[in-house]
PDB file of N, CA and C in Angstrom:
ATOM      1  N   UNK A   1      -8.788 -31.760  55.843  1.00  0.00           N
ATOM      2  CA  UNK A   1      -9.245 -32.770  56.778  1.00  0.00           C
ATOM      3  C   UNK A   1      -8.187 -33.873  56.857  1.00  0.00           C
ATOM      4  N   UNK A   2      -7.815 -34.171  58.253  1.00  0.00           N
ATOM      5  CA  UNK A   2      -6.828 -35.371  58.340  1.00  0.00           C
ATOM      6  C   UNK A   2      -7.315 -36.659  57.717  1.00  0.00           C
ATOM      7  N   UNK A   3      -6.724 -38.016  57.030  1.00  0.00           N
ATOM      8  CA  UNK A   3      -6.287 -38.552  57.235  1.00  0.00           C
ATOM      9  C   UNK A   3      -7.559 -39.642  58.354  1.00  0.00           C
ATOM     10  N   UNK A   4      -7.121 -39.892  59.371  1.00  0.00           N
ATOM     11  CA  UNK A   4      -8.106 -40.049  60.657  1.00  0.00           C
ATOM     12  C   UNK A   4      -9.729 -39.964  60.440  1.00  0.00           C
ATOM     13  N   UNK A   5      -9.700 -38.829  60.194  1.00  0.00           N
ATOM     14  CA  UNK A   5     -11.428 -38.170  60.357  1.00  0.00           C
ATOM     15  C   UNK A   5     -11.895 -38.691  59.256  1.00  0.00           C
ATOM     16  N   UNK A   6     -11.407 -38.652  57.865  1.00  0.00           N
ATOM     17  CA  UNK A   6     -12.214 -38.996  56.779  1.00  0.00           C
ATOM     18  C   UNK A   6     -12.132 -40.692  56.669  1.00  0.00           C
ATOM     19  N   UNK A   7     -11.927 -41.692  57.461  1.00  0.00           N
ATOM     20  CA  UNK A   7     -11.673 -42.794  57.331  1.00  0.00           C
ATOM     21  C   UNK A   7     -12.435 -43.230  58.563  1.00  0.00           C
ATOM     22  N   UNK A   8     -13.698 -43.955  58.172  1.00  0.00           N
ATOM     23  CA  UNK A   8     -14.749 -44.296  59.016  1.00  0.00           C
ATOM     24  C   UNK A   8     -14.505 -45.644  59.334  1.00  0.00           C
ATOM     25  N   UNK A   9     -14.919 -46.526  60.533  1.00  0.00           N
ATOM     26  CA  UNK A   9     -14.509 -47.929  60.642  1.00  0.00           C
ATOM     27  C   UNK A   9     -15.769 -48.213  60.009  1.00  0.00           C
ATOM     28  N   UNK A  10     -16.206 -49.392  59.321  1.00  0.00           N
ATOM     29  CA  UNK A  10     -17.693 -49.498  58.631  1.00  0.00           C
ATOM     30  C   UNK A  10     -18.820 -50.335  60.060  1.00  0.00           C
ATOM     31  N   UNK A  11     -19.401 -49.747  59.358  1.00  0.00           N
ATOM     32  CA  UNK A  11     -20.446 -50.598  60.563  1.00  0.00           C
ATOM     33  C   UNK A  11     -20.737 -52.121  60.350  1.00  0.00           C
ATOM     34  N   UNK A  12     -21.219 -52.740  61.210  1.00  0.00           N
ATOM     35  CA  UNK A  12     -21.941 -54.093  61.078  1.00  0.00           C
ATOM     36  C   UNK A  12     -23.451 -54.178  60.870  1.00  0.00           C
ATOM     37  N   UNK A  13     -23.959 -53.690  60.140  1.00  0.00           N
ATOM     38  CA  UNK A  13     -25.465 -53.884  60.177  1.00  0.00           C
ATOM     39  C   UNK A  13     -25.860 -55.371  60.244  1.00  0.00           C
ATOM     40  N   UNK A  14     -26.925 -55.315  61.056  1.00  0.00           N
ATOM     41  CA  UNK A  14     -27.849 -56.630  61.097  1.00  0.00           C
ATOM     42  C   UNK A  14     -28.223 -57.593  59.874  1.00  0.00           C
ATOM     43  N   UNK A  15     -28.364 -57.697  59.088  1.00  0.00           N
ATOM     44  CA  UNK A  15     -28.558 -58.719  57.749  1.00  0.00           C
ATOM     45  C   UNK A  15     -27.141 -59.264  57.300  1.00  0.00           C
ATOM     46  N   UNK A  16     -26.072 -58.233  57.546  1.00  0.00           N
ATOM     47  CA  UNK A  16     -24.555 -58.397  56.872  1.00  0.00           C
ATOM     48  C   UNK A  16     -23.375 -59.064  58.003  1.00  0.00           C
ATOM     49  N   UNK A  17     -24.487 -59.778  58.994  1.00  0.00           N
ATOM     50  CA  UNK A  17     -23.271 -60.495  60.311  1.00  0.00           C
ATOM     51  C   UNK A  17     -24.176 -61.871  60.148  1.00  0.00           C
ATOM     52  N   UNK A  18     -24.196 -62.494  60.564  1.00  0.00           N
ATOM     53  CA  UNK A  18     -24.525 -63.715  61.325  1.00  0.00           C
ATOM     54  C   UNK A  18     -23.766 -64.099  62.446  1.00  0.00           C
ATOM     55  N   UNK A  19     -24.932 -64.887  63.295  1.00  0.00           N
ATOM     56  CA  UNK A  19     -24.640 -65.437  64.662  1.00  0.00           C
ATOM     57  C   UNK A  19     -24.302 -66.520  64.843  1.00  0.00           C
ATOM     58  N   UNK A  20     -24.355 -67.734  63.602  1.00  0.00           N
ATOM     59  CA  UNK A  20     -23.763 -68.618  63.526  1.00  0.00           C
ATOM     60  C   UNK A  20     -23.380 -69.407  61.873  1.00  0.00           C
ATOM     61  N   UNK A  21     -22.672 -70.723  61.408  1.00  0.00           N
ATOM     62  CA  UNK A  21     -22.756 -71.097  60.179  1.00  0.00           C
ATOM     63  C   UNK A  21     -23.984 -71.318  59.953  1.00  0.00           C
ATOM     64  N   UNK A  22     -24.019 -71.129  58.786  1.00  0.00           N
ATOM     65  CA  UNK A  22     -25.289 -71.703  57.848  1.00  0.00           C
ATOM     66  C   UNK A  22     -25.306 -72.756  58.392  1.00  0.00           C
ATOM     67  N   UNK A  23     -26.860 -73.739  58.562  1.00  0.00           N
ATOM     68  CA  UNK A  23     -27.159 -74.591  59.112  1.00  0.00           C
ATOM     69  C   UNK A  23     -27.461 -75.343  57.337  1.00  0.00           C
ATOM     70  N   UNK A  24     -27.104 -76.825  57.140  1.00  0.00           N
ATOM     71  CA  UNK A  24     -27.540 -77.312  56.088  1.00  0.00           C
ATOM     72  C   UNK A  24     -28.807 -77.654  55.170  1.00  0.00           C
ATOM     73  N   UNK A  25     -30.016 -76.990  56.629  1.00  0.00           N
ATOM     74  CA  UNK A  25     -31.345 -76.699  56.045  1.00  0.00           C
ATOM     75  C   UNK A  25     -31.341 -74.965  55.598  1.00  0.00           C
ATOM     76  N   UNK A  26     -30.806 -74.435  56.316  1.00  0.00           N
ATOM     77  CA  UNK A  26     -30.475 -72.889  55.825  1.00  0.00           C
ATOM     78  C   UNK A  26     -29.940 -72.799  54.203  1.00  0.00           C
ATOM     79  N   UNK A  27     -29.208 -73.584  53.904  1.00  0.00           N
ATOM     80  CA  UNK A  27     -28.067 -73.877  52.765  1.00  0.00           C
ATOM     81  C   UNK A  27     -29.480 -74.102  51.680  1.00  0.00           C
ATOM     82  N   UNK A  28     -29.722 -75.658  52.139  1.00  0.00           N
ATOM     83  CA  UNK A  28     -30.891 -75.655  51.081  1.00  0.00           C
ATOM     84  C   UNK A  28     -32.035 -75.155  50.731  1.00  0.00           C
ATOM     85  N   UNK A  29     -32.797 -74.069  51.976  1.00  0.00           N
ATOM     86  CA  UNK A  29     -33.728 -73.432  51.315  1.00  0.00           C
ATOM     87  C   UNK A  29     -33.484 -72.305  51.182  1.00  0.00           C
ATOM     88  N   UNK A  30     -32.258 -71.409  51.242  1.00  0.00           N
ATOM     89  CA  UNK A  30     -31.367 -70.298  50.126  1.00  0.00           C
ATOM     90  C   UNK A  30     -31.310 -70.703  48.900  1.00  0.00           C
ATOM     91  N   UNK A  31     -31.161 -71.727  48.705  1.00  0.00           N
ATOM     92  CA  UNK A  31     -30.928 -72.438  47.155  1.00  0.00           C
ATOM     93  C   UNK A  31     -32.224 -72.426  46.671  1.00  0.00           C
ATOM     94  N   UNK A  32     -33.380 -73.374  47.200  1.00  0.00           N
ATOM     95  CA  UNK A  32     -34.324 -73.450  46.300  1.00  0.00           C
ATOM     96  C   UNK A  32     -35.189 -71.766  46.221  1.00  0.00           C
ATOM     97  N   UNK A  33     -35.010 -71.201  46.963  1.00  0.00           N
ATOM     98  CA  UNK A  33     -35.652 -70.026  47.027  1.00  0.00           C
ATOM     99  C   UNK A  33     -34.910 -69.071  46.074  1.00  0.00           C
ATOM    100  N   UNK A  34     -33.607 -69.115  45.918  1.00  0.00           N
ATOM    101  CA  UNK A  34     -32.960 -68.470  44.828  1.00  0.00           C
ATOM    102  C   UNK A  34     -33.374 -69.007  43.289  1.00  0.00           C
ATOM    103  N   UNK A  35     -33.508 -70.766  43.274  1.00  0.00           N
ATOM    104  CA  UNK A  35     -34.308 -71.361  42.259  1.00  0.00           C
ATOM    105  C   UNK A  35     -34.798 -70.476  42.115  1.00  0.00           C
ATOM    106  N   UNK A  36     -36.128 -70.326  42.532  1.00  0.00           N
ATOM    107  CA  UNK A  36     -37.533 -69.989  42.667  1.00  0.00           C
ATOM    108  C   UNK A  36     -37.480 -68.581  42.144  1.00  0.00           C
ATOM    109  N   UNK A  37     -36.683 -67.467  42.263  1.00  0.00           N
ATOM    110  CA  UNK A  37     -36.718 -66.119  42.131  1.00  0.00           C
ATOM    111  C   UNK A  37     -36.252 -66.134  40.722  1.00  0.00           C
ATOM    112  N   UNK A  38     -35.252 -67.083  40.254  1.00  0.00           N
ATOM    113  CA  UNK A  38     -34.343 -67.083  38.873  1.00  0.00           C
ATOM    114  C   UNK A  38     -35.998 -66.979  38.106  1.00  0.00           C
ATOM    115  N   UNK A  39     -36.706 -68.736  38.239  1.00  0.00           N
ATOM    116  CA  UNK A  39     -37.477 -68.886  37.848  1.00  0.00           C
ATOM    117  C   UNK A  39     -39.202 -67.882  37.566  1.00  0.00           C
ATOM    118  N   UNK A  40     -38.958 -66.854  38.090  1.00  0.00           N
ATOM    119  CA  UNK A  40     -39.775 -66.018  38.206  1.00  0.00           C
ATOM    120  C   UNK A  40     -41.149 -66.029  39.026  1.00  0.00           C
ATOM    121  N   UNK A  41     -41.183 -67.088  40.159  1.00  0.00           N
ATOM    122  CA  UNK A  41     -41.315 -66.446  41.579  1.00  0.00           C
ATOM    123  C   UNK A  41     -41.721 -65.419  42.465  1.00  0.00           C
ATOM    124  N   UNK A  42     -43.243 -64.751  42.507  1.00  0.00           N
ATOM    125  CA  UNK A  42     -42.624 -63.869  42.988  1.00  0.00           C
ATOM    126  C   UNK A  42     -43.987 -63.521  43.941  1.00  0.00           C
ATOM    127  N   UNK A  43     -44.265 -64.298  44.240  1.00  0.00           N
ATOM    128  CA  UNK A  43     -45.899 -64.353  45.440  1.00  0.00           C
ATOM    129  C   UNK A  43     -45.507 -65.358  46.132  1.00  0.00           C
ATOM    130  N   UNK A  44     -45.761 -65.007  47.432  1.00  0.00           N
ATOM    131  CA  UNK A  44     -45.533 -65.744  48.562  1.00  0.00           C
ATOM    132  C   UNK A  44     -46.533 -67.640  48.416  1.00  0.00           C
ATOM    133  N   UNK A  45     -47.166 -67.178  48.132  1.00  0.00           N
ATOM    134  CA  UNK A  45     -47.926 -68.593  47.710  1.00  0.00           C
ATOM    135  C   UNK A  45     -47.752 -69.565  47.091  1.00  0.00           C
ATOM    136  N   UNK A  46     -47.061 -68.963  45.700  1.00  0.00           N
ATOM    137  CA  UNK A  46     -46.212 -69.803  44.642  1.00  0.00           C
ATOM    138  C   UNK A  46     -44.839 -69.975  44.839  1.00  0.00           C
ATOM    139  N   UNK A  47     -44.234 -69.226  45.966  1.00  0.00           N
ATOM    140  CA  UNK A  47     -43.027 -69.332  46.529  1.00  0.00           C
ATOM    141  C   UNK A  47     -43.338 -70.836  47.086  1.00  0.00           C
ATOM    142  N   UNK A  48     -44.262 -70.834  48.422  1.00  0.00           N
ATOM    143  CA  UNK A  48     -44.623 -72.198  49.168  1.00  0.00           C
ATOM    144  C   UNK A  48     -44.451 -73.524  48.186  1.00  0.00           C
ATOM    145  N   UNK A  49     -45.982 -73.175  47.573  1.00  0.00           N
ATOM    146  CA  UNK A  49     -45.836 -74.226  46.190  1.00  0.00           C
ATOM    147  C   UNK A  49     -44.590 -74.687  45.516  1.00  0.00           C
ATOM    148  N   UNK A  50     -43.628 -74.052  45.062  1.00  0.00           N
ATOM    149  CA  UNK A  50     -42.324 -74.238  44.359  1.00  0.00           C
ATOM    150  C   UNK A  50     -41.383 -75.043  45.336  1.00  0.00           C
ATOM    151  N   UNK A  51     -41.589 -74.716  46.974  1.00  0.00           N
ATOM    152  CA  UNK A  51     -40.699 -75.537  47.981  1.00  0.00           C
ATOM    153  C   UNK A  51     -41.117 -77.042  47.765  1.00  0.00           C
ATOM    154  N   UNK A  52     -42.532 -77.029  48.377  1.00  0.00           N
ATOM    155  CA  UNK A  52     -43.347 -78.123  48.285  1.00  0.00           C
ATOM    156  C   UNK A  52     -42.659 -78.799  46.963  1.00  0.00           C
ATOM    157  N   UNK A  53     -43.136 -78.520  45.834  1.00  0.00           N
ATOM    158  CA  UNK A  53     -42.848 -78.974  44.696  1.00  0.00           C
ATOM    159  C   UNK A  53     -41.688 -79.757  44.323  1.00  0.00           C
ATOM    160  N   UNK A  54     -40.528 -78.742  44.903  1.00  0.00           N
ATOM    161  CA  UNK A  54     -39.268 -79.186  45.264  1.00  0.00           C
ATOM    162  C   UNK A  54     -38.801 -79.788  46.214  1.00  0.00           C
ATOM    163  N   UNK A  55     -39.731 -80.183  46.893  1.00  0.00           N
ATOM    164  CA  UNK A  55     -39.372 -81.306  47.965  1.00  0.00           C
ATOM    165  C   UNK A  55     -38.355 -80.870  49.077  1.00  0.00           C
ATOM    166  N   UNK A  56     -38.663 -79.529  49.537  1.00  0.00           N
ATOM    167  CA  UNK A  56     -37.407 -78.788  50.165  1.00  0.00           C
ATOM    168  C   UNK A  56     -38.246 -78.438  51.113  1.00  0.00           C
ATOM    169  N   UNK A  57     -38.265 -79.415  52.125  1.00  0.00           N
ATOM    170  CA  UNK A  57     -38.883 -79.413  53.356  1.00  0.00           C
ATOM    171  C   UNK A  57     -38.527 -78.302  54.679  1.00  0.00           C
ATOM    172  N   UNK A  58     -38.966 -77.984  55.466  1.00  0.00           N
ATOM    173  CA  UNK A  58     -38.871 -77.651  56.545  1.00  0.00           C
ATOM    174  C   UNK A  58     -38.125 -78.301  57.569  1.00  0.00           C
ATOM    175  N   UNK A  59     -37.735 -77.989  58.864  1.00  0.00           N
ATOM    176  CA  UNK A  59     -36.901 -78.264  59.657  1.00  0.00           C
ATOM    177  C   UNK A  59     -37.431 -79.856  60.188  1.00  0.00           C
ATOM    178  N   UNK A  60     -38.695 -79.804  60.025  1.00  0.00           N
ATOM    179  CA  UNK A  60     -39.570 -81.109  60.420  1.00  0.00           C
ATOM    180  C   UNK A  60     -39.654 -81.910  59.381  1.00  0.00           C
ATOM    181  N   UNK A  61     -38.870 -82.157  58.794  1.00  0.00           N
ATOM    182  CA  UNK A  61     -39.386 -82.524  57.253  1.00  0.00           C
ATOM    183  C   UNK A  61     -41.020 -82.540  56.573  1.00  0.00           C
ATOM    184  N   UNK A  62     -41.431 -81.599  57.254  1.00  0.00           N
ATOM    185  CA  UNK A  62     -42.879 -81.106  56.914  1.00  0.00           C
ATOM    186  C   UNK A  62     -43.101 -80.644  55.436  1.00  0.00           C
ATOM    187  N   UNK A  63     -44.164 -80.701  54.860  1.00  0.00           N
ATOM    188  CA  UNK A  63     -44.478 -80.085  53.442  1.00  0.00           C
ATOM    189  C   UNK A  63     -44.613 -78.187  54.511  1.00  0.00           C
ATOM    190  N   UNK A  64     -44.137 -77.085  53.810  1.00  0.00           N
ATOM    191  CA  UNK A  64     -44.628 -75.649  53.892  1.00  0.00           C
ATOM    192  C   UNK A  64     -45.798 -75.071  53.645  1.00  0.00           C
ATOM    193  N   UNK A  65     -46.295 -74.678  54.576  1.00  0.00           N
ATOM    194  CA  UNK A  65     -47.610 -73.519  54.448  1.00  0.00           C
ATOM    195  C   UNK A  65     -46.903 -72.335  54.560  1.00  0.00           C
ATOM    196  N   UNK A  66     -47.993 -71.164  54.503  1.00  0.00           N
ATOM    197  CA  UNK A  66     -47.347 -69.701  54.524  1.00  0.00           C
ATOM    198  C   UNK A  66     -47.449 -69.386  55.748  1.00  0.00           C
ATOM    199  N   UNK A  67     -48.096 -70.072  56.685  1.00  0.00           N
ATOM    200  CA  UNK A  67     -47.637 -69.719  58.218  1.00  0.00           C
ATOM    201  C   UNK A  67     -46.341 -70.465  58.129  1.00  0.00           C
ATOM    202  N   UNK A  68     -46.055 -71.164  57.962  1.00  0.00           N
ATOM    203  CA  UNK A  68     -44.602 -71.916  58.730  1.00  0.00           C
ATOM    204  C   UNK A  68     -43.229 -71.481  57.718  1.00  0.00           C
ATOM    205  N   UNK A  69     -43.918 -71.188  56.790  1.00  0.00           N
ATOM    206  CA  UNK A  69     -42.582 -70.295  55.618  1.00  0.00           C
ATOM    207  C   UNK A  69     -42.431 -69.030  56.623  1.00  0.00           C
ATOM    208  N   UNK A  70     -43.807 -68.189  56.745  1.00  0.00           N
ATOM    209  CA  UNK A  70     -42.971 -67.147  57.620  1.00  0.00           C
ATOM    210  C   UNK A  70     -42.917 -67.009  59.183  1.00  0.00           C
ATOM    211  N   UNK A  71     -43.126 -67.894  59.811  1.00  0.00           N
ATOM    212  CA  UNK A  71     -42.316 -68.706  60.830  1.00  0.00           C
ATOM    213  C   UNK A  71     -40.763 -68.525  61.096  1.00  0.00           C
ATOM    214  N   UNK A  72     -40.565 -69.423  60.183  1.00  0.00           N
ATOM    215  CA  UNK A  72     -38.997 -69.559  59.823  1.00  0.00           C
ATOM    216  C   UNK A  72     -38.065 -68.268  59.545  1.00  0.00           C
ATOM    217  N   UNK A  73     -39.180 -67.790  58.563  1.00  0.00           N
ATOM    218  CA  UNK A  73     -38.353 -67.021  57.856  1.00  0.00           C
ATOM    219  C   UNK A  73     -38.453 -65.445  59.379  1.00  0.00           C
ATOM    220  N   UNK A  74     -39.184 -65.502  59.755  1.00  0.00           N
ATOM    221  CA  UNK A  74     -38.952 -64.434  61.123  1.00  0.00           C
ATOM    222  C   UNK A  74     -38.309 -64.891  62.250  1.00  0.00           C
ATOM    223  N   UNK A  75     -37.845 -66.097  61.998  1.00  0.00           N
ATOM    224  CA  UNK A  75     -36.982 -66.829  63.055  1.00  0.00           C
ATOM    225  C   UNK A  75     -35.295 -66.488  62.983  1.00  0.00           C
ATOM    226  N   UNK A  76     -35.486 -67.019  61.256  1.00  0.00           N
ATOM    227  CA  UNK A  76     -33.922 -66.846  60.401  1.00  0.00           C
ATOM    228  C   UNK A  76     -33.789 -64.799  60.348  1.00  0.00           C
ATOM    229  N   UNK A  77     -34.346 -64.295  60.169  1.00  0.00           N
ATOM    230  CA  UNK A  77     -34.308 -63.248  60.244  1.00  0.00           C
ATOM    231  C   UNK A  77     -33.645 -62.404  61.280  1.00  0.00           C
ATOM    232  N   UNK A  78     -34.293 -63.137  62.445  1.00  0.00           N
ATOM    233  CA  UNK A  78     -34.411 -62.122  63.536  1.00  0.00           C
ATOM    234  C   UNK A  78     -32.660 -62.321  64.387  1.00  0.00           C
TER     235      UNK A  78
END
């Protein structure tokens, strides 16, 4: 086999591009949410709680519910 053929260009999958920089609320709730997982974390509820806790507000500087955590998080996702 050439050379050519066995040398694939890699793909871009969706999770491994972004469409723009990290936004500095993006920055900080990657961080506390990485907190949160170190810390052992691991229900969506006590996820909320741990933001709250941490004072790591939402785009509104709102306290988080689990509608507006996954809000976001299907926003940032998508």
């Amino acid at each position: 086999m050439e050379q050519e053929q066995r040398v694939c260009e890699p793909a871009n999958i969706v999770w491994q591009t972004r469409t723009h920089e990290e936004t500095a609320f993006e920055r900080r709730l990657a961080d506390a949410m990485e907190r949160a997982f170190v810390e052992g974390v691991t229900e969506l509820d006590a996820l909320v709680d741990y933001l709250n806790a941490a004072s790591v507000r939402d785009e509104e500087n709102r306290a988080w519910t689990v509608e507006t955590y996954r809000a976001v998080m299907a926003r940032l996702g998508g």
